[in-house]
Protein backbone atom coordinates (compact mmCIF):
# COMPACT_ATOMS: atom_id res chain seq x y z
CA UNK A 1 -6.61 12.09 0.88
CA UNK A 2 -7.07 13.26 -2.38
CA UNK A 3 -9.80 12.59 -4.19
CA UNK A 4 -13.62 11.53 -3.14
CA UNK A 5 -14.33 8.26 -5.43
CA UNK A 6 -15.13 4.87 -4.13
CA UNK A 7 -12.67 3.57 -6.16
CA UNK A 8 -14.77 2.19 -8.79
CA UNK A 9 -13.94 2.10 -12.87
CA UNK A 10 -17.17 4.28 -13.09
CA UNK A 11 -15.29 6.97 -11.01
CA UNK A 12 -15.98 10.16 -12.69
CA UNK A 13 -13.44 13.30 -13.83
CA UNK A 14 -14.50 15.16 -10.50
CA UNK A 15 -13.99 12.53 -8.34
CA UNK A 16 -10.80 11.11 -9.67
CA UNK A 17 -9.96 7.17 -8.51
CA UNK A 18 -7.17 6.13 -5.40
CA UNK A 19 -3.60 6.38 -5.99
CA UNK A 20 -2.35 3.52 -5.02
CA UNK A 21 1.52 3.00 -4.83
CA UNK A 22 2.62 -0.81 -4.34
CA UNK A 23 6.47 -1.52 -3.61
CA UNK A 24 9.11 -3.77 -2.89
CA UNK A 25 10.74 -2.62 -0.27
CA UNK A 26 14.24 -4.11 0.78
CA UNK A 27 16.27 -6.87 -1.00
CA UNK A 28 13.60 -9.27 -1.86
CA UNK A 29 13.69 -9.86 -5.47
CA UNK A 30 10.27 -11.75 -5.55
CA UNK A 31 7.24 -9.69 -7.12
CA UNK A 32 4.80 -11.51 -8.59
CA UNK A 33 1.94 -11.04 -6.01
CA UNK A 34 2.80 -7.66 -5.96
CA UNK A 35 2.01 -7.42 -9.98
CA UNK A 36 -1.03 -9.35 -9.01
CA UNK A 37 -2.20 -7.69 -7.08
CA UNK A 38 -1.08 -4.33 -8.72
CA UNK A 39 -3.00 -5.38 -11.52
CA UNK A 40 -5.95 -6.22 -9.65
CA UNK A 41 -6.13 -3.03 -8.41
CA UNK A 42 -5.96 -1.44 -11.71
CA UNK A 43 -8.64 -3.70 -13.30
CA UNK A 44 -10.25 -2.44 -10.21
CA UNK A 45 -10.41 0.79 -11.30
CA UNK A 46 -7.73 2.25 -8.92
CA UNK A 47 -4.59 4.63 -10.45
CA UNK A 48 -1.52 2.63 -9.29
CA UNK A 49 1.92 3.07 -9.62
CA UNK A 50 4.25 0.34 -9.26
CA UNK A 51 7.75 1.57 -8.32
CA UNK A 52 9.27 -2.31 -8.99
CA UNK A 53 12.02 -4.41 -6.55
CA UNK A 54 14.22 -3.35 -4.21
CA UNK A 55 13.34 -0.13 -3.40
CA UNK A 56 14.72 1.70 0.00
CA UNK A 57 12.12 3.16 2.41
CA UNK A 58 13.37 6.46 1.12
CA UNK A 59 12.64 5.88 -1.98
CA UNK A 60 9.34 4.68 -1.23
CA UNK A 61 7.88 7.80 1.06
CA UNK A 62 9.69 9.84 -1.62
CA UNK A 63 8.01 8.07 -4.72
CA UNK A 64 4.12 8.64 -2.45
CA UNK A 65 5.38 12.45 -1.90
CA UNK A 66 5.97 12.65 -5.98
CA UNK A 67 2.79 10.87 -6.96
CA UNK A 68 0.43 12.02 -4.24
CA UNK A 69 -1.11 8.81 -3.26
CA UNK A 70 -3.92 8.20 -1.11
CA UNK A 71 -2.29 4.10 -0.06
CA UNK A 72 0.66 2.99 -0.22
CA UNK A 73 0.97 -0.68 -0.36
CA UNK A 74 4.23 -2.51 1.08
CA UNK A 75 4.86 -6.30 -0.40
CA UNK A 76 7.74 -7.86 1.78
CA UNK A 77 8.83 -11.71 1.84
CA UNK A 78 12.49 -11.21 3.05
CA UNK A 79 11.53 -11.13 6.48
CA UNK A 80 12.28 -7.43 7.01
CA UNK A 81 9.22 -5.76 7.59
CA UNK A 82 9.48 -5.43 11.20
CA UNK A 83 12.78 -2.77 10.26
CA UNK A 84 10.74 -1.65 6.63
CA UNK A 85 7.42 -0.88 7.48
CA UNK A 86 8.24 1.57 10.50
CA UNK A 87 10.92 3.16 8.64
CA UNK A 88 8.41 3.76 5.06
CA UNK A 89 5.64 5.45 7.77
CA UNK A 90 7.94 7.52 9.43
CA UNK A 91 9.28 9.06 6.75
CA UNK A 92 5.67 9.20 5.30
CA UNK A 93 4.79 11.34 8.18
CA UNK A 94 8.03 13.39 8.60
CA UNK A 95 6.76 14.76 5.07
CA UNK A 96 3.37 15.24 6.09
CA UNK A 97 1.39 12.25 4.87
CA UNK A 98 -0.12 11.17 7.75
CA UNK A 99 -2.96 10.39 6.00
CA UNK A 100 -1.66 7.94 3.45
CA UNK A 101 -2.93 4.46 4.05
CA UNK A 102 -0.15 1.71 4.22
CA UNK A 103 -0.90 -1.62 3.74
CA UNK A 104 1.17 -4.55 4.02
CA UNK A 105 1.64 -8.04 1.88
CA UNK A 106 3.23 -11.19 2.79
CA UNK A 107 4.35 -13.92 5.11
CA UNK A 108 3.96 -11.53 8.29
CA UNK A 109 3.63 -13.40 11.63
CA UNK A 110 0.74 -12.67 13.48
CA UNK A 111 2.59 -11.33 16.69
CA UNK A 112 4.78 -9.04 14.49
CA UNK A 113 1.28 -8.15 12.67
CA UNK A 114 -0.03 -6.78 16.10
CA UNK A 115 3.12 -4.51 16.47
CA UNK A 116 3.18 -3.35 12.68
CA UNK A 117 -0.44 -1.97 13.07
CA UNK A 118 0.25 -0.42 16.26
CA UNK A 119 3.65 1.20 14.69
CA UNK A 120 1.07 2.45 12.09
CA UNK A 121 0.07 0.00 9.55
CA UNK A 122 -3.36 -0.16 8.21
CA UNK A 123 -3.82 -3.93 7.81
CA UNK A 124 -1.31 -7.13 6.91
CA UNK A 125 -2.41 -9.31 4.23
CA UNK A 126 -1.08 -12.97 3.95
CA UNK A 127 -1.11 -15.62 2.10
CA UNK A 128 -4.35 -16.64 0.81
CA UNK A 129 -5.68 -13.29 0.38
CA UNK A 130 -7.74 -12.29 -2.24
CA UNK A 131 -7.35 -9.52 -4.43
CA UNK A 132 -10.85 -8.54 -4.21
CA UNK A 133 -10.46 -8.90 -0.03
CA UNK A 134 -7.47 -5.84 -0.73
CA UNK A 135 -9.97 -4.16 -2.78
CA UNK A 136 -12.91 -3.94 -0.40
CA UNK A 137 -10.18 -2.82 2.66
CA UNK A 138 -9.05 -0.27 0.37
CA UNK A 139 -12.93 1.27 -0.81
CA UNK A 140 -14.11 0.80 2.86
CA UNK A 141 -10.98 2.52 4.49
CA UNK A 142 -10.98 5.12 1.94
CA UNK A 143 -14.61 6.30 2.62
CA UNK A 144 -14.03 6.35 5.70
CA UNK A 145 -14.98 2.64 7.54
């Protein structure tokens, strides 16, 4: 994981903040908690990259490959994520980023929540989350929690 910060807007030059990437994966054309969130992180003093709606997993694990992120955060409401989520983390490790947190957004039932984490996902956020709930997972996970 690049860089050593907490994540913090007081992050220095040597310790440069999270790269964060936050996509749309699939056909779902709905993003406005992903620009909330997105924006939350940003106010939060996280780098983030937004790579906008319908976005294949390939273009996803190849977007984190360009931008060298440290997270990679998946917003899905299509249903999908049980076919999108495995597919973003193994490509995400067939390039060597093994490393990169993923996180998931949206309306994620909680047995398909239990398989998604075992198939490598970090944590599932629902409905009701807060954005400063996603930004304490991210600092704590990040230094190492």
């Amino acid at each position: 994981m690049s860089g050593a910060a907490s994540g913090s807007a007081s992050a220095t030059a040597a310790s440069p903040p999270y790269r964060i990437l936050v996509a749309k994966p699939g056909l779902d054309g709905h993003d406005r908690g992903a620009l909330v969130v997105a924006r939350a992180l940003r106010d939060a003093g996280f780098e983030v990259i937004y790579t906008g709606i319908r976005q294949t997993p390939q273009m996803i694990a190849e977007a984190a490959l360009q931008e060298d992120v440290d997270v990679v955060g998946l917003s899905i409401l299509s249903g999908a994520h049980m076919t999108l989520c495995p597919k973003v983390i193994e490509l995400l490790h067939a390039q060597g980023q093994e490393d990169v947190l993923v996180l998931l957004g949206g309306i994620i039932p909680d047995e398909d929540a239990v398989q998604l984490k075992a198939d490598g996902v970090h944590a599932v956020f629902g409905p009701g989350t807060t954005s400063a709930e996603i930004i304490a997972y991210i600092r704590t996970a990040m230094a190492g929690g």
